[in-house]
C-alpha atoms as a PDB file:
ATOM      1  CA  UNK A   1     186.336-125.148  80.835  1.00  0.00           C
ATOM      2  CA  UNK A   2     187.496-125.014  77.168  1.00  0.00           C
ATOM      3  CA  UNK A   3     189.961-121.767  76.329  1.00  0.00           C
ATOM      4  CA  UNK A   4     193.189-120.659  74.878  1.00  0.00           C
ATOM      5  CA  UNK A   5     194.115-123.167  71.493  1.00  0.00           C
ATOM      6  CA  UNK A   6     192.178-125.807  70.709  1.00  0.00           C
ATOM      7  CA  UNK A   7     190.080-123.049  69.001  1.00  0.00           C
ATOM      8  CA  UNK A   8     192.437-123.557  65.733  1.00  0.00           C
ATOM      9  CA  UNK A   9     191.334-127.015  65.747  1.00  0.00           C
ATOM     10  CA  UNK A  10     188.063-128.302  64.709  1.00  0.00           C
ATOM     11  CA  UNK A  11     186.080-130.377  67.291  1.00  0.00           C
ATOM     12  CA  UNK A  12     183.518-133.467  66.707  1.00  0.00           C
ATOM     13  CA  UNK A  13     180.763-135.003  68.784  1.00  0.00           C
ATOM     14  CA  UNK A  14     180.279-138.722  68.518  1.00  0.00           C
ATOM     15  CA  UNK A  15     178.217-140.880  70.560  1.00  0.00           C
ATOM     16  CA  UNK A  16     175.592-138.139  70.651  1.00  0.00           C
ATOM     17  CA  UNK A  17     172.192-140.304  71.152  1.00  0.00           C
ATOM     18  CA  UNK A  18     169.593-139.193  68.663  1.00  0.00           C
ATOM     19  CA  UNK A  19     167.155-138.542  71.632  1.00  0.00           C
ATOM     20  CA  UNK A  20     169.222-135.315  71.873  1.00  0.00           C
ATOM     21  CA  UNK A  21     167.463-132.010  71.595  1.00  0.00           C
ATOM     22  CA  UNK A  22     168.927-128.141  71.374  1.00  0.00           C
ATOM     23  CA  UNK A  23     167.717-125.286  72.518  1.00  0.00           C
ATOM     24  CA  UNK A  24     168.635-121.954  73.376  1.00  0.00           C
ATOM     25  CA  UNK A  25     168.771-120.479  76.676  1.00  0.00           C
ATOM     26  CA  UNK A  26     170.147-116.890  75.350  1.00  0.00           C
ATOM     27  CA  UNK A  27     171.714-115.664  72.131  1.00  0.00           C
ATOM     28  CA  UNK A  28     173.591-112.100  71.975  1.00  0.00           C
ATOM     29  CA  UNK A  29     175.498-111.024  69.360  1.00  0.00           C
ATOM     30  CA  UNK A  30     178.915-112.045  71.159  1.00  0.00           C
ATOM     31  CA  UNK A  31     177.421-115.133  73.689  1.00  0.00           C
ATOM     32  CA  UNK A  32     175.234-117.918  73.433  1.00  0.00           C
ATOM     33  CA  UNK A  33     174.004-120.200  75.765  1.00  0.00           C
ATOM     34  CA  UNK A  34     172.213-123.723  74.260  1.00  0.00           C
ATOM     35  CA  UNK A  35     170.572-126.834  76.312  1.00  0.00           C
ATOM     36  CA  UNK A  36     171.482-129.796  75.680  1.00  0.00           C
ATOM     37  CA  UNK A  37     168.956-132.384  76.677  1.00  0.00           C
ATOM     38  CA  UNK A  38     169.727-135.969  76.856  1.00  0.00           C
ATOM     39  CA  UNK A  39     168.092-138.802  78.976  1.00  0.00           C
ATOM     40  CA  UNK A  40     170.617-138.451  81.384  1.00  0.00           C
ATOM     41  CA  UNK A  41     171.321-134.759  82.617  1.00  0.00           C
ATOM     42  CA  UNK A  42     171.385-132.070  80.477  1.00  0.00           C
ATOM     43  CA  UNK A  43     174.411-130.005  79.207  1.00  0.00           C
ATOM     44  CA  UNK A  44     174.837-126.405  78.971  1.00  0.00           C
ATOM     45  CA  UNK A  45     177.361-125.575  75.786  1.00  0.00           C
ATOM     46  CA  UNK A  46     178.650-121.552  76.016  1.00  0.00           C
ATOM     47  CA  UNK A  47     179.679-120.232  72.831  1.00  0.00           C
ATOM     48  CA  UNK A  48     181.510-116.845  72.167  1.00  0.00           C
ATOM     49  CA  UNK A  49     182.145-115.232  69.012  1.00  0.00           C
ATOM     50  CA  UNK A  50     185.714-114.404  68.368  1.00  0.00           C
ATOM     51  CA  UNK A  51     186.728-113.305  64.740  1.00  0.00           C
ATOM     52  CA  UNK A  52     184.006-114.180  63.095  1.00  0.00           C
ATOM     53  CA  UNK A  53     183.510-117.349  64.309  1.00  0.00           C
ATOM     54  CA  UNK A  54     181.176-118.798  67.093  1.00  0.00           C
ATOM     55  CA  UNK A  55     183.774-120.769  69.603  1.00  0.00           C
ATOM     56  CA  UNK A  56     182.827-123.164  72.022  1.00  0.00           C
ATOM     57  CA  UNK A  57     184.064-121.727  75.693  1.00  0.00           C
ATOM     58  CA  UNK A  58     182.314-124.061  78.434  1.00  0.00           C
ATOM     59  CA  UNK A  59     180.740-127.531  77.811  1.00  0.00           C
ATOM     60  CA  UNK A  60     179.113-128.114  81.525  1.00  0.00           C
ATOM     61  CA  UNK A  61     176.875-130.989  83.258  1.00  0.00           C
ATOM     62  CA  UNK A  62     174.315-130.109  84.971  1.00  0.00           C
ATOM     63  CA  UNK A  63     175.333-130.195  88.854  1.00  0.00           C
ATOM     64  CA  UNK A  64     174.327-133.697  90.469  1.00  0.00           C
ATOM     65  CA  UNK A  65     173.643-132.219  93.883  1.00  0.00           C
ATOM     66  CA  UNK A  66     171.783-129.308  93.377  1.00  0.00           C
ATOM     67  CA  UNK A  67     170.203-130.854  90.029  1.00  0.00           C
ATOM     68  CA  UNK A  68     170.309-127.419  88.208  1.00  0.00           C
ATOM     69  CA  UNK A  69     168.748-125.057  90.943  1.00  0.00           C
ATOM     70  CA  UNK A  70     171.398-124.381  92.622  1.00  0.00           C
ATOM     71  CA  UNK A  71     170.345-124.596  95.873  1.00  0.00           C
ATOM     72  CA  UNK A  72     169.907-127.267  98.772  1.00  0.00           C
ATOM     73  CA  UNK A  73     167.678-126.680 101.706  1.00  0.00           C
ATOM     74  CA  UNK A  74     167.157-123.193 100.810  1.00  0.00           C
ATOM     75  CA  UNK A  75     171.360-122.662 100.843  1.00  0.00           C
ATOM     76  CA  UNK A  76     173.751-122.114  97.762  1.00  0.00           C
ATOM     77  CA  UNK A  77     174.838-125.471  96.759  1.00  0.00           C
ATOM     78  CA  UNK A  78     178.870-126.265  97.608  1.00  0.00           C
ATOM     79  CA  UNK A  79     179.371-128.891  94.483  1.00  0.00           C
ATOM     80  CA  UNK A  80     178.422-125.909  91.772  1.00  0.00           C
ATOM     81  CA  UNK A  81     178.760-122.731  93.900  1.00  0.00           C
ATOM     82  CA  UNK A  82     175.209-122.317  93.509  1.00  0.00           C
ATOM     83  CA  UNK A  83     175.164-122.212  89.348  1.00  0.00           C
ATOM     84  CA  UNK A  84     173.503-125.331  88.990  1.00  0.00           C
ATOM     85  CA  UNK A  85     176.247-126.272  86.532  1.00  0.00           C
ATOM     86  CA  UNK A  86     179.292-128.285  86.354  1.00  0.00           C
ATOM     87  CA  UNK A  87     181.548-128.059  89.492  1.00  0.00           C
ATOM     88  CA  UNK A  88     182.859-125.393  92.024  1.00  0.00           C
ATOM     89  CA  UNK A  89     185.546-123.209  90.166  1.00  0.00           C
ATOM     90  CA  UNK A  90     188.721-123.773  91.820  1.00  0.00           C
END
């Protein structure tokens, strides 16, 4: 999970394939949450706005064992806590 400072610092994506697409899952006026499809999983990238800026927050895979439901057999998946992304908080 991205917080804290390395807001005041500008971030760049290289290596992105050019097979990637965006969409959005949800946009409010304080949180957004885009798709990021590649041809391997996709991403899910959570923005916030804070100060007039949109801020990236979370940058998270989608989880290998559930492959985004978030359930196995019927049961919350351990790896993501049943989110479908990225890995059980700690």
């Amino acid at each position: 999970m991205l917080v804290g400072e390395p807001f005041d610092q500008q971030f760049e994506f290289f290596g992105v394939p050019a097979e990637t697409t965006i969409s959005e899952l949800g946009v409010s006026s304080d949180l957004a949450e885009i798709l990021v499809q590649t041809q391997s999983l996709p991403y899910k990238a959570i923005l916030v706005q804070e100060r007039g800026h949109w801020r990236l927050k979370e940058f998270l895979a989608q989880c290998t064992g559930c492959l985004g439901s978030g359930k196995i057999l019927e049961r919350p998946c351990n790896s993501c806590s049943g989110t479908g992304w990225g890995m059980r908080p700690g």
